[in-house]
PDB file of N, CA and C in Angstrom:
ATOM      1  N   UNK A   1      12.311 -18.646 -36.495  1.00  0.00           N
ATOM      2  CA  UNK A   1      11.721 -19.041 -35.235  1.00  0.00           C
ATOM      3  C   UNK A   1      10.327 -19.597 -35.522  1.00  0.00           C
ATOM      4  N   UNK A   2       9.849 -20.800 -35.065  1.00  0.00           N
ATOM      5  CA  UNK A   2       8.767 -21.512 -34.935  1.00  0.00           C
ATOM      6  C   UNK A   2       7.517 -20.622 -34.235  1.00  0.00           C
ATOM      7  N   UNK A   3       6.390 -20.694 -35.026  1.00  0.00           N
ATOM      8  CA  UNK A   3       5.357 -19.985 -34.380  1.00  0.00           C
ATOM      9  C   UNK A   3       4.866 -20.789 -33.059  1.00  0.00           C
ATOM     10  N   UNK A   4       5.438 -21.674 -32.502  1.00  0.00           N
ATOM     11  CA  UNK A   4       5.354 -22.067 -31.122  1.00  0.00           C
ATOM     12  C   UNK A   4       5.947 -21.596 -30.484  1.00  0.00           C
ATOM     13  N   UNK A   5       7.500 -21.589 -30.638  1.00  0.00           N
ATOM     14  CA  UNK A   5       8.334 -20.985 -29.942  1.00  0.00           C
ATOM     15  C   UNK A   5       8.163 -19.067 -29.569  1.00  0.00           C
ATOM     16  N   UNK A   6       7.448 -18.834 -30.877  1.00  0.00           N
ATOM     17  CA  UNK A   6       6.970 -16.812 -30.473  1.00  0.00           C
ATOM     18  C   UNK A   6       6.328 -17.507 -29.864  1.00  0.00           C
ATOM     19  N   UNK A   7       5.475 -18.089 -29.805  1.00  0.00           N
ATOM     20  CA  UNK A   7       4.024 -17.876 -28.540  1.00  0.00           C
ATOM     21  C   UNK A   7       4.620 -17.692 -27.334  1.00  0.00           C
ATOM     22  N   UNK A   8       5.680 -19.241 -26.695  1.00  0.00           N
ATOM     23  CA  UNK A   8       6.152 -19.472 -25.649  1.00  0.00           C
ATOM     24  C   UNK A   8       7.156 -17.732 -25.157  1.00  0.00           C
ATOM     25  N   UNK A   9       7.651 -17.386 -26.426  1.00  0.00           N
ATOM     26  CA  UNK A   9       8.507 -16.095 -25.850  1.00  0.00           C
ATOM     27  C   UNK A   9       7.096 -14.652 -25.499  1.00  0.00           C
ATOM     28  N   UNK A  10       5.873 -15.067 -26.170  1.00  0.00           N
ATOM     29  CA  UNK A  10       5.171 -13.815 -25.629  1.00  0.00           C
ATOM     30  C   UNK A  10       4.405 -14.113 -24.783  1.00  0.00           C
ATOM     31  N   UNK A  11       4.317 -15.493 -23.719  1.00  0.00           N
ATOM     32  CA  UNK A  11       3.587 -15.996 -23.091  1.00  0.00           C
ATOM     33  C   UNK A  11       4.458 -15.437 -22.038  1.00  0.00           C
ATOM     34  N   UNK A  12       5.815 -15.888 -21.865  1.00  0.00           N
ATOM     35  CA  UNK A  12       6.510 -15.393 -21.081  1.00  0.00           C
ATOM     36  C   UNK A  12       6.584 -13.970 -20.450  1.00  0.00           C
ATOM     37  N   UNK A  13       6.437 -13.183 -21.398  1.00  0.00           N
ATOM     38  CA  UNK A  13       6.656 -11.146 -21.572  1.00  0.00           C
ATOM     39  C   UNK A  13       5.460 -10.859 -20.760  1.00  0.00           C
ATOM     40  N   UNK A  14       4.093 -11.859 -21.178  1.00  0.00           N
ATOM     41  CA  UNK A  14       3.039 -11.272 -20.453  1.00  0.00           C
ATOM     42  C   UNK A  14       3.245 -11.732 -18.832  1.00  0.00           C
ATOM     43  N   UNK A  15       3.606 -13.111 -18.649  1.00  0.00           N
ATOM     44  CA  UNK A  15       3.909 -13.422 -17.406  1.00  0.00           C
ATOM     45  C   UNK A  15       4.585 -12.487 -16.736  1.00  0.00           C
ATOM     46  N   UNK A  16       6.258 -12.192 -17.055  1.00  0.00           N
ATOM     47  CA  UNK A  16       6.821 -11.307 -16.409  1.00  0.00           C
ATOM     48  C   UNK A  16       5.412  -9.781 -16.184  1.00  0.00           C
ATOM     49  N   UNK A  17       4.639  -9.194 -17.390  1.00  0.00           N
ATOM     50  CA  UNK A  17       4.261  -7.998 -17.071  1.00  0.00           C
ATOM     51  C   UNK A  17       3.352  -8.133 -15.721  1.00  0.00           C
ATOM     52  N   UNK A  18       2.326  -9.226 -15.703  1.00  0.00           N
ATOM     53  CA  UNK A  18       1.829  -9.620 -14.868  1.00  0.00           C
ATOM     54  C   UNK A  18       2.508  -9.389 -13.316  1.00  0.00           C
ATOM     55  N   UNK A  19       3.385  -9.975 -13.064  1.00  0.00           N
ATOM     56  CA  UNK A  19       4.763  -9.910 -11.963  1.00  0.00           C
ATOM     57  C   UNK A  19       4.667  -8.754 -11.580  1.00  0.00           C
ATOM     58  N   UNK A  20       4.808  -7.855 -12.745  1.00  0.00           N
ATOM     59  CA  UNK A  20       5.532  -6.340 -12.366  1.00  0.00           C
ATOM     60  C   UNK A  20       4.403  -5.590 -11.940  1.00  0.00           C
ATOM     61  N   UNK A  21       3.166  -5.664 -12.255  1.00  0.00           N
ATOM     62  CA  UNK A  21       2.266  -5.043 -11.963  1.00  0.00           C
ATOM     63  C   UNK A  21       1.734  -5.248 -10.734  1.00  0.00           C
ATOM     64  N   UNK A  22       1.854  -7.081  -9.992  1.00  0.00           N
ATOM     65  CA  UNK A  22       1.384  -7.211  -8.804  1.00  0.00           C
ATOM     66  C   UNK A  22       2.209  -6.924  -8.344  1.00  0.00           C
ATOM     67  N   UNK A  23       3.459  -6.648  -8.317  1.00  0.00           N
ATOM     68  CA  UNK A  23       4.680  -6.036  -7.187  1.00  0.00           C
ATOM     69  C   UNK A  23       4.420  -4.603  -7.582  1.00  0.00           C
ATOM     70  N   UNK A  24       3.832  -3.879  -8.171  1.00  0.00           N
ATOM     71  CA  UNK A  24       3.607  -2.430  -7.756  1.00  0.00           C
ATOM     72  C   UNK A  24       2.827  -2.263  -7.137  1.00  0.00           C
ATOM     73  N   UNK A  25       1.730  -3.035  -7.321  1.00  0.00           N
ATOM     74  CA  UNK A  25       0.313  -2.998  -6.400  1.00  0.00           C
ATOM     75  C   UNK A  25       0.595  -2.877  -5.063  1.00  0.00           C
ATOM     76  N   UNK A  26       1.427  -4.313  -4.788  1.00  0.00           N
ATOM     77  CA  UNK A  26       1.570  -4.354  -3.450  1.00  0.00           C
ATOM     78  C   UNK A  26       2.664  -3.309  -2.618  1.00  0.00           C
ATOM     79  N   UNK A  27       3.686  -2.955  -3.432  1.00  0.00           N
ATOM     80  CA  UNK A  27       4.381  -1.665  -3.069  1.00  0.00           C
ATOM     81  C   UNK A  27       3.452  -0.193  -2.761  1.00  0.00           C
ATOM     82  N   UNK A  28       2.364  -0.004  -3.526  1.00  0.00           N
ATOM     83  CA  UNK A  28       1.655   0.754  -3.493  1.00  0.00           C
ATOM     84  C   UNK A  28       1.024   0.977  -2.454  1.00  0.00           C
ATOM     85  N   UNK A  29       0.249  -0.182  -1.831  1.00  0.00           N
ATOM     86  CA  UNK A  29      -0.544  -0.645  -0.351  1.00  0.00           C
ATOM     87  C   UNK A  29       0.508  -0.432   1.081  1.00  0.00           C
ATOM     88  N   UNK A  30       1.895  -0.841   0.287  1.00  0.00           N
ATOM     89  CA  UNK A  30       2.680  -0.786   1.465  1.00  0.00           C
ATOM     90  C   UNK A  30       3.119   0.668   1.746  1.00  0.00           C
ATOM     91  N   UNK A  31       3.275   1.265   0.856  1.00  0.00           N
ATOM     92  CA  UNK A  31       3.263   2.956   0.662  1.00  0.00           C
ATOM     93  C   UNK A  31       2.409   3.951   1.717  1.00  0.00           C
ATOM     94  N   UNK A  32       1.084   3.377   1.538  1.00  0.00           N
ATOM     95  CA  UNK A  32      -0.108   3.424   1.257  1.00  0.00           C
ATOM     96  C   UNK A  32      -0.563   3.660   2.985  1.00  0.00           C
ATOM     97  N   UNK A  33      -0.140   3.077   3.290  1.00  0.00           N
ATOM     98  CA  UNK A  33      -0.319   2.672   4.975  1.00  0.00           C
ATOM     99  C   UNK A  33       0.453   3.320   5.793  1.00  0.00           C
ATOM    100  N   UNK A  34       2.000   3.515   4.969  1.00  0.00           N
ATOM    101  CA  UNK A  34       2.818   4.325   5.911  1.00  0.00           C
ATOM    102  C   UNK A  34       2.767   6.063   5.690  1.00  0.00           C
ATOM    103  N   UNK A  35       2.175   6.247   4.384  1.00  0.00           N
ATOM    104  CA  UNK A  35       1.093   7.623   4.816  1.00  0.00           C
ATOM    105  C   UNK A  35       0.285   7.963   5.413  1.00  0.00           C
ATOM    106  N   UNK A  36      -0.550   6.844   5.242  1.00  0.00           N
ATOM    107  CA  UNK A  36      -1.485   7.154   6.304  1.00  0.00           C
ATOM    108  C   UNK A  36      -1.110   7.438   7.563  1.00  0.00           C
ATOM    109  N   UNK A  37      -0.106   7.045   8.419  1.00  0.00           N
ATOM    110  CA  UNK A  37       0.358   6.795   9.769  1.00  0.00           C
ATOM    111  C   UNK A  37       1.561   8.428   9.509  1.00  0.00           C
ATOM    112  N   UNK A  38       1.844   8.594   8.372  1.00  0.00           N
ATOM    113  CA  UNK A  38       2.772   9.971   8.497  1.00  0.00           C
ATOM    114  C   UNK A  38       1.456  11.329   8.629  1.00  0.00           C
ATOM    115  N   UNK A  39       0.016  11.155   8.027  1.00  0.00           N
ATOM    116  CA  UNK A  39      -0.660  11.510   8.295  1.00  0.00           C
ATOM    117  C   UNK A  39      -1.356  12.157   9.491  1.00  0.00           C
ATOM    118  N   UNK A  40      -1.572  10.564   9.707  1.00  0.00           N
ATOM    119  CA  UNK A  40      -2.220  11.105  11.212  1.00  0.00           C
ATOM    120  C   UNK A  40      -1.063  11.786  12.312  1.00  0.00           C
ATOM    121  N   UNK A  41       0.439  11.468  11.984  1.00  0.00           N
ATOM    122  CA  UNK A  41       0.957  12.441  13.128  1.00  0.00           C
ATOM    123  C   UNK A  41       1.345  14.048  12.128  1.00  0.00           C
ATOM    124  N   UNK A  42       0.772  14.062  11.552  1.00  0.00           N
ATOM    125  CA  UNK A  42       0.710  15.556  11.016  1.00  0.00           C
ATOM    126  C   UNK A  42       2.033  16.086  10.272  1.00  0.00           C
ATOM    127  N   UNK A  43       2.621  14.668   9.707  1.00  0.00           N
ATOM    128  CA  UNK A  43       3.733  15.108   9.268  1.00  0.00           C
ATOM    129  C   UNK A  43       3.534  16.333   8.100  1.00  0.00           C
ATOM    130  N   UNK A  44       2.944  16.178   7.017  1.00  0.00           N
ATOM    131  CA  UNK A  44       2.458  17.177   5.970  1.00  0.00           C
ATOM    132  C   UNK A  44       1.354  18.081   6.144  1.00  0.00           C
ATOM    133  N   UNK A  45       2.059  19.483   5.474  1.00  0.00           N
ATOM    134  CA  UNK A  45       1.136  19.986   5.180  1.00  0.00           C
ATOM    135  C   UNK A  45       0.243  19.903   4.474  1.00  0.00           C
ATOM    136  N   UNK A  46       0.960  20.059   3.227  1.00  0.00           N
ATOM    137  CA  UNK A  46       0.054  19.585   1.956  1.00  0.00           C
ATOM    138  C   UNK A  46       1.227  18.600   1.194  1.00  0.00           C
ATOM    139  N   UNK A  47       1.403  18.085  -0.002  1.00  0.00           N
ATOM    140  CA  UNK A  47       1.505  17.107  -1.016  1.00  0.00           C
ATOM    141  C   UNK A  47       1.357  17.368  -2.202  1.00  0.00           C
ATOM    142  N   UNK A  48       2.845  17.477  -2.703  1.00  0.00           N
ATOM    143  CA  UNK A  48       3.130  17.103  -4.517  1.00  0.00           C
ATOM    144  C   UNK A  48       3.437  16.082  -4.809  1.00  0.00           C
ATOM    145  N   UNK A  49       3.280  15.696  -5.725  1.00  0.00           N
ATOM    146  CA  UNK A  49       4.111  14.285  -5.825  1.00  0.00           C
ATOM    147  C   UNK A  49       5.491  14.228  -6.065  1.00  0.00           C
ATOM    148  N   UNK A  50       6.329  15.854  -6.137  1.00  0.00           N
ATOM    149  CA  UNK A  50       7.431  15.898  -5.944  1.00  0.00           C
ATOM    150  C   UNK A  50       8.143  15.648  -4.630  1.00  0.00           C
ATOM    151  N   UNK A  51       7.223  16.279  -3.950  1.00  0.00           N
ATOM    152  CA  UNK A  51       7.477  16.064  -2.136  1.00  0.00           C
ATOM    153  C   UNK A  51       7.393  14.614  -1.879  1.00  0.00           C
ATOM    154  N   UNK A  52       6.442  13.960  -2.161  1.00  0.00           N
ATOM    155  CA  UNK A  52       6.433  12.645  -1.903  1.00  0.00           C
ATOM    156  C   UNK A  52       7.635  11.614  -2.404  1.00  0.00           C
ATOM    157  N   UNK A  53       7.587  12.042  -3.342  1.00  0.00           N
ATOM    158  CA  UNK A  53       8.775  11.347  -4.094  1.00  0.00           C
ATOM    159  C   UNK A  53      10.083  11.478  -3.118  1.00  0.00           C
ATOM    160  N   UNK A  54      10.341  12.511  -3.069  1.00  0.00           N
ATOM    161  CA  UNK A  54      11.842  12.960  -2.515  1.00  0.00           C
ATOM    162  C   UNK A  54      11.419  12.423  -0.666  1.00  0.00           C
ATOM    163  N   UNK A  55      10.480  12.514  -0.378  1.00  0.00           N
ATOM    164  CA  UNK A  55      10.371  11.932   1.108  1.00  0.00           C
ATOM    165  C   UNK A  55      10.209  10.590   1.260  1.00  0.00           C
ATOM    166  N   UNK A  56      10.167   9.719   0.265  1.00  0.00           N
ATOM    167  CA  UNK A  56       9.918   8.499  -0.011  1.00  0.00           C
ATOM    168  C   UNK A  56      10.781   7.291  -0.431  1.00  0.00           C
ATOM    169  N   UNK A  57      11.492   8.414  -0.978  1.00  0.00           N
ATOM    170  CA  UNK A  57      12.640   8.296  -2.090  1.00  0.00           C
ATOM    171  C   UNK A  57      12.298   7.122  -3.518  1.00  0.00           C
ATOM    172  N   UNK A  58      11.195   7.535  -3.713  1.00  0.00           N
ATOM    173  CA  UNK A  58      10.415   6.446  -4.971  1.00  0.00           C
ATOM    174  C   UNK A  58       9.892   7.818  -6.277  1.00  0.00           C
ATOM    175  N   UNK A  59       9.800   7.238  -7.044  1.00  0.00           N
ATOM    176  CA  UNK A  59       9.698   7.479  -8.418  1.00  0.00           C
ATOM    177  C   UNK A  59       8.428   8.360  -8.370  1.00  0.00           C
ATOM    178  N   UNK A  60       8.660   9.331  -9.093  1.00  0.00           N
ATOM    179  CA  UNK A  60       8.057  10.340  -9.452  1.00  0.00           C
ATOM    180  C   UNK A  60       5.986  10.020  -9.594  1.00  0.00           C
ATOM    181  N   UNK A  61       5.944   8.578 -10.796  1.00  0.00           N
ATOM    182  CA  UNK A  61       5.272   8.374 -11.323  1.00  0.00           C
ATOM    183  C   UNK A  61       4.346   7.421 -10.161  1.00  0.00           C
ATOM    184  N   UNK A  62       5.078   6.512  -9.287  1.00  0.00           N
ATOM    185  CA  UNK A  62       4.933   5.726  -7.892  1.00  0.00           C
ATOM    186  C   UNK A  62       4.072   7.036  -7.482  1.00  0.00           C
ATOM    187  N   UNK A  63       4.705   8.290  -7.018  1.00  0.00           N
ATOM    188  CA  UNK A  63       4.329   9.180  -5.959  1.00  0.00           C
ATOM    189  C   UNK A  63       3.032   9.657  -6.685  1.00  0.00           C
ATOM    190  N   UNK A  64       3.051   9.521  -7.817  1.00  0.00           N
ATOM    191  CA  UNK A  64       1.049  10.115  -8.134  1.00  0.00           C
ATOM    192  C   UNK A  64       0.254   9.021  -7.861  1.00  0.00           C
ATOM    193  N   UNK A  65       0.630   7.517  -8.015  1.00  0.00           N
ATOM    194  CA  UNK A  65      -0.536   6.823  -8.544  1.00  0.00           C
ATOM    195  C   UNK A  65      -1.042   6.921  -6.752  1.00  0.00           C
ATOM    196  N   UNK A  66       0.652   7.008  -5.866  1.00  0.00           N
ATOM    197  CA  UNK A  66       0.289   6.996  -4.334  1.00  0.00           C
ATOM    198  C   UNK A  66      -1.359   8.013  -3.730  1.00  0.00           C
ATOM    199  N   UNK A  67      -0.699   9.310  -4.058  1.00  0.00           N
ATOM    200  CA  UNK A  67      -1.523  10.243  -4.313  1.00  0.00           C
ATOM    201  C   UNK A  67      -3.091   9.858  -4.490  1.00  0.00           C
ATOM    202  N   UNK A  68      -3.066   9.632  -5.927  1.00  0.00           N
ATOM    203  CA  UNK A  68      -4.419   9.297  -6.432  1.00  0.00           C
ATOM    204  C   UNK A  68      -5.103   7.961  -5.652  1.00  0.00           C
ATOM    205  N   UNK A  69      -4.135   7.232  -4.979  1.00  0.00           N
ATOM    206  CA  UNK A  69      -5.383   6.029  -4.845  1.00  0.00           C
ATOM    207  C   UNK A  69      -5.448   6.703  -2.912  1.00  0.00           C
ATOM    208  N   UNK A  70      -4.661   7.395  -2.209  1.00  0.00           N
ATOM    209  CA  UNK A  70      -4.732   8.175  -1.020  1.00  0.00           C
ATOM    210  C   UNK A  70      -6.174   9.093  -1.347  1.00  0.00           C
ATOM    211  N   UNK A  71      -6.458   9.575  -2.099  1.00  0.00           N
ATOM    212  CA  UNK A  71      -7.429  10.684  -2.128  1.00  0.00           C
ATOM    213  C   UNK A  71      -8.626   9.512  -2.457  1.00  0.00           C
ATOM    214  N   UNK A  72      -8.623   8.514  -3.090  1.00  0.00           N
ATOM    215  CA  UNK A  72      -9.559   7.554  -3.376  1.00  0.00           C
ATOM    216  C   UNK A  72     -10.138   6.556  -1.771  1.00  0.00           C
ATOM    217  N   UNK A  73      -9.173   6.638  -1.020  1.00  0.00           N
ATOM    218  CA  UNK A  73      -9.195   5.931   0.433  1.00  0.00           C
ATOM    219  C   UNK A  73      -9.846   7.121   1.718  1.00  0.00           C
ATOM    220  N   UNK A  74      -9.908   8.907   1.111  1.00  0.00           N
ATOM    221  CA  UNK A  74     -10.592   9.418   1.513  1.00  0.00           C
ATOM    222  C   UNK A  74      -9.270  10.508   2.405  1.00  0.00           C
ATOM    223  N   UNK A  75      -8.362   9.868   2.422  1.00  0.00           N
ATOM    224  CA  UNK A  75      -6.967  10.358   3.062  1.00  0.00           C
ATOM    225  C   UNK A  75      -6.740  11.864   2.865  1.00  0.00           C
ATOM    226  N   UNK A  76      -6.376  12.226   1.367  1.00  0.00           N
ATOM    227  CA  UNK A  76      -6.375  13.141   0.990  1.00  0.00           C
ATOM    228  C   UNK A  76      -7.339  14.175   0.318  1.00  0.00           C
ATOM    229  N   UNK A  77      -7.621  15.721  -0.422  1.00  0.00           N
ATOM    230  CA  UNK A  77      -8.167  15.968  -0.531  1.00  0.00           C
ATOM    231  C   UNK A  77      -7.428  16.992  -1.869  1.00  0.00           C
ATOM    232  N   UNK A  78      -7.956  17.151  -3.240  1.00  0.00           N
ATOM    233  CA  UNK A  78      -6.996  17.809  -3.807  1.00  0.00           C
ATOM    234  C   UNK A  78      -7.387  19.216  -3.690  1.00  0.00           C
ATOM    235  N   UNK A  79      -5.927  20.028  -3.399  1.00  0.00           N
ATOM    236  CA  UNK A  79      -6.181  21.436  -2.960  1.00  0.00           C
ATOM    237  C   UNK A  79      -5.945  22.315  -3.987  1.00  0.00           C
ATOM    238  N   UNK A  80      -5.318  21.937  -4.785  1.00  0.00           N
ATOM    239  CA  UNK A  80      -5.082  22.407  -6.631  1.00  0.00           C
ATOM    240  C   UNK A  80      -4.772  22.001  -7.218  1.00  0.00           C
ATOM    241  N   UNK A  81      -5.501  21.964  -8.422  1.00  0.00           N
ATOM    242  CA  UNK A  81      -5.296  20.998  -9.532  1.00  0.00           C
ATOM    243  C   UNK A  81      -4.538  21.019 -10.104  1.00  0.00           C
ATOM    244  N   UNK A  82      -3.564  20.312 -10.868  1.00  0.00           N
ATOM    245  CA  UNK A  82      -2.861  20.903 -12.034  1.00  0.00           C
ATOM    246  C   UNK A  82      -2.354  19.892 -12.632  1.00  0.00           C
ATOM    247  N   UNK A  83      -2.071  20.038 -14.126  1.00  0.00           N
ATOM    248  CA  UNK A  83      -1.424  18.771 -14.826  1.00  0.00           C
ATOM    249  C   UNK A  83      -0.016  18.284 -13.882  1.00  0.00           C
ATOM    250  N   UNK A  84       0.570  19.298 -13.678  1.00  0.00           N
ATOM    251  CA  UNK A  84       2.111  19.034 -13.416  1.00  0.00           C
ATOM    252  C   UNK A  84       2.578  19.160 -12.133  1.00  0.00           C
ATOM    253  N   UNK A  85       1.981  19.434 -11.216  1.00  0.00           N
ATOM    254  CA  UNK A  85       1.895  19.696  -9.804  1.00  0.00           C
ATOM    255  C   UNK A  85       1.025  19.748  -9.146  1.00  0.00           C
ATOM    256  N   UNK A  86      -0.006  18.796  -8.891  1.00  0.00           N
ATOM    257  CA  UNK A  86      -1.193  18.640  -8.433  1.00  0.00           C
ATOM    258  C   UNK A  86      -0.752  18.821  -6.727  1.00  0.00           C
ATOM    259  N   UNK A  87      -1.458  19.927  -5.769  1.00  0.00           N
ATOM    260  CA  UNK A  87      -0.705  19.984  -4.524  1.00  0.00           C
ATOM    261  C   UNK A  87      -2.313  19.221  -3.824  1.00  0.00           C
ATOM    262  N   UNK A  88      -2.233  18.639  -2.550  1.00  0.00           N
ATOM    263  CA  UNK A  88      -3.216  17.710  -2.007  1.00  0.00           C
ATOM    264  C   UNK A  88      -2.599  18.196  -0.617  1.00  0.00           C
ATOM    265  N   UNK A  89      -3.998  18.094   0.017  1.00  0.00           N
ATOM    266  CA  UNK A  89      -3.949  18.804   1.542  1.00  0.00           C
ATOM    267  C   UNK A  89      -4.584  17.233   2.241  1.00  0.00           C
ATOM    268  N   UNK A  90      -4.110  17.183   3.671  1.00  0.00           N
ATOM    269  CA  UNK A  90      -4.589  16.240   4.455  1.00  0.00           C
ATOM    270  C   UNK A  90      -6.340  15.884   4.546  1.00  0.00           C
ATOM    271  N   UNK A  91      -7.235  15.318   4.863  1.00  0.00           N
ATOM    272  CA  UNK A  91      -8.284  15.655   4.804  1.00  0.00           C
ATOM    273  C   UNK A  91      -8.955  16.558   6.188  1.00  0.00           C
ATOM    274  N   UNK A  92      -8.160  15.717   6.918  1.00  0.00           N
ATOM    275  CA  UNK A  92      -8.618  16.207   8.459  1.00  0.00           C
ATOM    276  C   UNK A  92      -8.113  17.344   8.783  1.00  0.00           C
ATOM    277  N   UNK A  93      -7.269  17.642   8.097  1.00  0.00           N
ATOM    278  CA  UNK A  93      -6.225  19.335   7.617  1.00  0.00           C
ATOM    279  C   UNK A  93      -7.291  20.687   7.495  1.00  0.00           C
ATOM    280  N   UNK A  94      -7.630  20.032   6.634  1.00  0.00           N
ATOM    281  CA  UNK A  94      -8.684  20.922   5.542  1.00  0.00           C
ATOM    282  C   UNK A  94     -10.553  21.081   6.553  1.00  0.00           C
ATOM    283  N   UNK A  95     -10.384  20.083   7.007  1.00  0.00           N
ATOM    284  CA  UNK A  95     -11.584  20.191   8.169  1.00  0.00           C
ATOM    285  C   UNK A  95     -11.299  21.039   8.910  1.00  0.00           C
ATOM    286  N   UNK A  96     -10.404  21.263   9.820  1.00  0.00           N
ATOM    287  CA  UNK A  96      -9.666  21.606  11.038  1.00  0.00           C
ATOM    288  C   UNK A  96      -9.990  23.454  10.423  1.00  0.00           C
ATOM    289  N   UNK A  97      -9.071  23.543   9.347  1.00  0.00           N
ATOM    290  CA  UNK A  97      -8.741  24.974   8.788  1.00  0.00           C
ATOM    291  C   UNK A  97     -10.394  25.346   8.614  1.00  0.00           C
ATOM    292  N   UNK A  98     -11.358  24.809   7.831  1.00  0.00           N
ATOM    293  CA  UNK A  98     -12.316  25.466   7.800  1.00  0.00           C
ATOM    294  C   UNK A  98     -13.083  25.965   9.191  1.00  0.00           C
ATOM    295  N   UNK A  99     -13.030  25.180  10.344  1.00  0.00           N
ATOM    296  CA  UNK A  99     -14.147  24.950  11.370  1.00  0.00           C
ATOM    297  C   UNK A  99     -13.436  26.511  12.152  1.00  0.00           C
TER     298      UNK A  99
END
């Protein structure tokens, strides 16, 4: 194979990765919004990303980054940490319970 022709085949790989990454993004946002709105009617208590997953019906790995960029938008709040089950409480949840 011609060292033009690798280029053109890894020019391509990055294109496609490119693709895949802005269609998660935007899956993410679209995610993203319809928590928020399961939110505000108080659907959850709190949040694993196992729960999410299975209420979502999306991928395990989808349901953290959801998570993490929700707690970054101020949404959520993490209520225990953990490598493997990080559980996250509403924010306005966690207001409510303290007052």
């Amino acid at each position: 194979m011609s060292a033009k022709a690798k280029k053109q085949k890894g020019e391509v790989k990055e294109e496609k990765a490119r693709v895949t990454q802005r269609a998660a993004l935007i899956e993410v946002e679209a995610l993203l919004k319809r928590l928020e709105k399961d939110l505000d009617k108080g659907a959850f208590k709190y949040l694993t990303p196992y729960s999410l997953a299975q209420q979502y019906n999306v991928k395990i790995s989808l349901a953290r980054k959801l998570l993490k960029a929700a707690v970054e938008k101020d949404l959520l709040k993490l209520y225990s940490g953990g490598r493997r089950a990080p559980i996250y409480t509403a924010a306005s949840f966690k207001e409510t319970v303290n007052k």
